[in-house]
Protein backbone atom coordinates (compact mmCIF):
# COMPACT_ATOMS: atom_id res chain seq x y z
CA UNK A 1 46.87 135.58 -95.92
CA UNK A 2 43.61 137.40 -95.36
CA UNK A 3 41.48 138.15 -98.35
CA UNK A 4 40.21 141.47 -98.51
CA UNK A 5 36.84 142.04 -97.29
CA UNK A 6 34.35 144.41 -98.14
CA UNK A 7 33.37 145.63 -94.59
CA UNK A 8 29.58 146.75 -94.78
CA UNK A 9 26.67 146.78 -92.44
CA UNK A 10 25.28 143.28 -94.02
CA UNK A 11 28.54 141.75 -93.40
CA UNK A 12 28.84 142.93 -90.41
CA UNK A 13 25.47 141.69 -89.41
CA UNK A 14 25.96 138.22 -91.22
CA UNK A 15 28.71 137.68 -88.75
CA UNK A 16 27.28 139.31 -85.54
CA UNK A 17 24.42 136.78 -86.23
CA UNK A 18 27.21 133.90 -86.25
CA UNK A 19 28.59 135.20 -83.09
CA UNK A 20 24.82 135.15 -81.53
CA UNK A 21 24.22 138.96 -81.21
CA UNK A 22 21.01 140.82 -82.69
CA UNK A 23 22.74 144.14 -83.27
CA UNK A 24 20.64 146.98 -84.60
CA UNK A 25 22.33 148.91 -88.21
CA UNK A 26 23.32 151.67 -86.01
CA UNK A 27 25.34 149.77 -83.46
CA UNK A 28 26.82 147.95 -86.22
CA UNK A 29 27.99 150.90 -88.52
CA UNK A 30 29.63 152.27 -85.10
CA UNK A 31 31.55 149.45 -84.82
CA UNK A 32 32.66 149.29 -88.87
CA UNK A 33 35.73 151.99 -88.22
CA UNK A 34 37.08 149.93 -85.26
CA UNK A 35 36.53 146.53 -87.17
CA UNK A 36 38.38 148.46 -90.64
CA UNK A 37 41.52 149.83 -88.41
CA UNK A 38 41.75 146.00 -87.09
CA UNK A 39 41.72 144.83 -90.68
CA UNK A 40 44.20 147.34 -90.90
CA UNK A 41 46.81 146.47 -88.23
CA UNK A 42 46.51 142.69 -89.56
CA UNK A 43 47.91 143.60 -92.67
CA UNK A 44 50.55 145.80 -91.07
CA UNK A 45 51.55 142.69 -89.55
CA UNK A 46 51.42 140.16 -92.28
CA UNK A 47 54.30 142.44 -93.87
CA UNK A 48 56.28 141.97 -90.58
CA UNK A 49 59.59 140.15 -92.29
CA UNK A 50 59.35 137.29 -89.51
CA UNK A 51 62.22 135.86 -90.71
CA UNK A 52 65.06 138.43 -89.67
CA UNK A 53 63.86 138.21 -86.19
CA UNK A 54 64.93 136.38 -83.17
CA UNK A 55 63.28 133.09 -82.24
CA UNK A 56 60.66 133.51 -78.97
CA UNK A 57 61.64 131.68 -76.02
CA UNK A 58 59.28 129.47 -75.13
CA UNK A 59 58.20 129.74 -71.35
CA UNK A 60 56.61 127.13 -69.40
CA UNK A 61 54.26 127.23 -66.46
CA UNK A 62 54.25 124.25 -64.67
């Protein structure tokens, strides 16, 4: 479902600047491992066979 996305300091910007932040280059390229191993655990899940598993129950809260 997701396309694959090159994960680089000018993306990573381009979107901050969506979000409203001004981060600097080096706050940004801290944040590019955490951002790849969410990418990551996405995939992991996209490969989850959904199908063999038990419906949810729905809950309610009144």
């Amino acid at each position: 479902m997701l396309a694959p996305v090159e994960i680089d300091v000018e993306t990573l910007r381009r979107m901050a600047a969506l979000g409203g932040f001004a981060w600097t280059d080096a706050e940004l390229e801290s944040l590019r491992p955490a951002v790849e191993r969410l990418l990551e655990m996405l995939e992991r899940l996209e490969a989850v066979p959904i199908g063999e598993l038990e419906p949810t129950t729905q809950y309610r809260v009144l």
